[in-house]
Protein backbone atom coordinates (compact mmCIF):
# COMPACT_ATOMS: atom_id res chain seq x y z
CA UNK A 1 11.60 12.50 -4.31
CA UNK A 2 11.70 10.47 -1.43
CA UNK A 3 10.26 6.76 -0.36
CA UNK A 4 7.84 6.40 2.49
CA UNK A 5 8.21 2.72 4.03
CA UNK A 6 5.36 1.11 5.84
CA UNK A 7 5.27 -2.54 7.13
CA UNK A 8 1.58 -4.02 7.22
CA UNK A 9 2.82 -6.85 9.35
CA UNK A 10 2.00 -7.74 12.96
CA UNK A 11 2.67 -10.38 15.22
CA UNK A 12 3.70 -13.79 13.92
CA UNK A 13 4.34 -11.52 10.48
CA UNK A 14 1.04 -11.44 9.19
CA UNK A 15 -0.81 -8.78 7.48
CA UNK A 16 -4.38 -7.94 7.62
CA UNK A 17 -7.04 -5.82 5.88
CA UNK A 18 -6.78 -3.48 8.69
CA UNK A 19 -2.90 -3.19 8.52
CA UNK A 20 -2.86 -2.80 4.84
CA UNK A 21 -5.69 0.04 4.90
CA UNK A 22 -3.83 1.90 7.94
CA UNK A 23 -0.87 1.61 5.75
CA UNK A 24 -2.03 3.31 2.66
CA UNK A 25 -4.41 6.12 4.34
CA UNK A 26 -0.71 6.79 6.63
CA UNK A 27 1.40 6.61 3.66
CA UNK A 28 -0.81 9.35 1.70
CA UNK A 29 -1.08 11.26 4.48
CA UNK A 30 2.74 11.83 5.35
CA UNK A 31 2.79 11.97 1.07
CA UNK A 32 0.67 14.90 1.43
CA UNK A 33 2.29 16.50 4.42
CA UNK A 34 5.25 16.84 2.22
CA UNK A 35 3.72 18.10 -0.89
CA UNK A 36 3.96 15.35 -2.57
CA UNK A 37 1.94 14.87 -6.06
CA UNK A 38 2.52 11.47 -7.02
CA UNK A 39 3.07 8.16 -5.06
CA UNK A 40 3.39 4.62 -5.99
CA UNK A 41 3.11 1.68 -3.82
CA UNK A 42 3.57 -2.31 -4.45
CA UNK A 43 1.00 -4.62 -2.91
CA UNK A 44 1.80 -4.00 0.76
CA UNK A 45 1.09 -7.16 2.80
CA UNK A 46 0.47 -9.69 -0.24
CA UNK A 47 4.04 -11.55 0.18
CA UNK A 48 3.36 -12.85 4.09
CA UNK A 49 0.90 -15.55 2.93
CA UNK A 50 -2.21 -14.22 4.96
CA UNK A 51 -3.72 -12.29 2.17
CA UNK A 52 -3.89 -13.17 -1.28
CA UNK A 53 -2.67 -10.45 -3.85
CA UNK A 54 -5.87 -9.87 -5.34
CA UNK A 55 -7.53 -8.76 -2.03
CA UNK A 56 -4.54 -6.48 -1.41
CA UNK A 57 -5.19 -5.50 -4.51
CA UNK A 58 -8.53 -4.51 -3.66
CA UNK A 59 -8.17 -3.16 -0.52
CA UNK A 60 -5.21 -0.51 -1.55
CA UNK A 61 -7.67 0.68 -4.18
CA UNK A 62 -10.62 1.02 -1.65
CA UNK A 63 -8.49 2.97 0.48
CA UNK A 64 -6.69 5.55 -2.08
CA UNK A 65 -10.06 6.43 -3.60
CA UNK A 66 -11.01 7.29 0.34
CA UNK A 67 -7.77 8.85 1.26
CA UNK A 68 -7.46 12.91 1.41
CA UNK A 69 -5.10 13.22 -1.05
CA UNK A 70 -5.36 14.78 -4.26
CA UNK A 71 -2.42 13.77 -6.00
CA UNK A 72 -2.01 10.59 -8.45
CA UNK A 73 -1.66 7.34 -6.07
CA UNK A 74 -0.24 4.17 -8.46
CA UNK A 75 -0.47 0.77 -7.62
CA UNK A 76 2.27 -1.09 -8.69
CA UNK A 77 2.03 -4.76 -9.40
CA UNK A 78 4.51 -7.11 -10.83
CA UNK A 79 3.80 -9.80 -13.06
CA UNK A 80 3.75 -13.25 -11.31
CA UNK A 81 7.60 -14.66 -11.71
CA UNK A 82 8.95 -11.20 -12.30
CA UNK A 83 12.26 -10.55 -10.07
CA UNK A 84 12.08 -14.19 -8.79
């Protein structure tokens, strides 16, 4: 068990496809580096206001289906309101 923290923001706290990609594909591979069979990430990036959720959304799945990891990758997403 552990928790692998990644920030897809860069300057003026914005995220962007590129940081969100870099992200996951970085994440999996310290996940795997570990030994790690299972990860699960929330929408990395979607709460700065430069990307809308469903295109993090879409991106995080695009890059876990490329990644080089053969564990089980879940993506996490809360129902709008929840924890508000």
């Amino acid at each position: 068990r552990g928790i692998i923290h990644v920030a897809a923001l860069y300057l003026l706290w914005r995220s962007s496809e590129r940081s969100v990609r870099l992200c996951v594909a970085n994440a999996l591979a310290v996940a795997r580096e570990h030994g790690a069979d299972s990860l699960a990430f929330p929408l990395i990036g979607a709460g700065t206001r430069s990307l809308p959720s469903t295109r993090v959304e879409t991106i995080m799945v695009e890059a876990m289906k490329q990644a080089d990891f053969d564990g089980s990758a879940l993506l996490v997403r809360l129902p709008a309101g929840a924890g508000a």
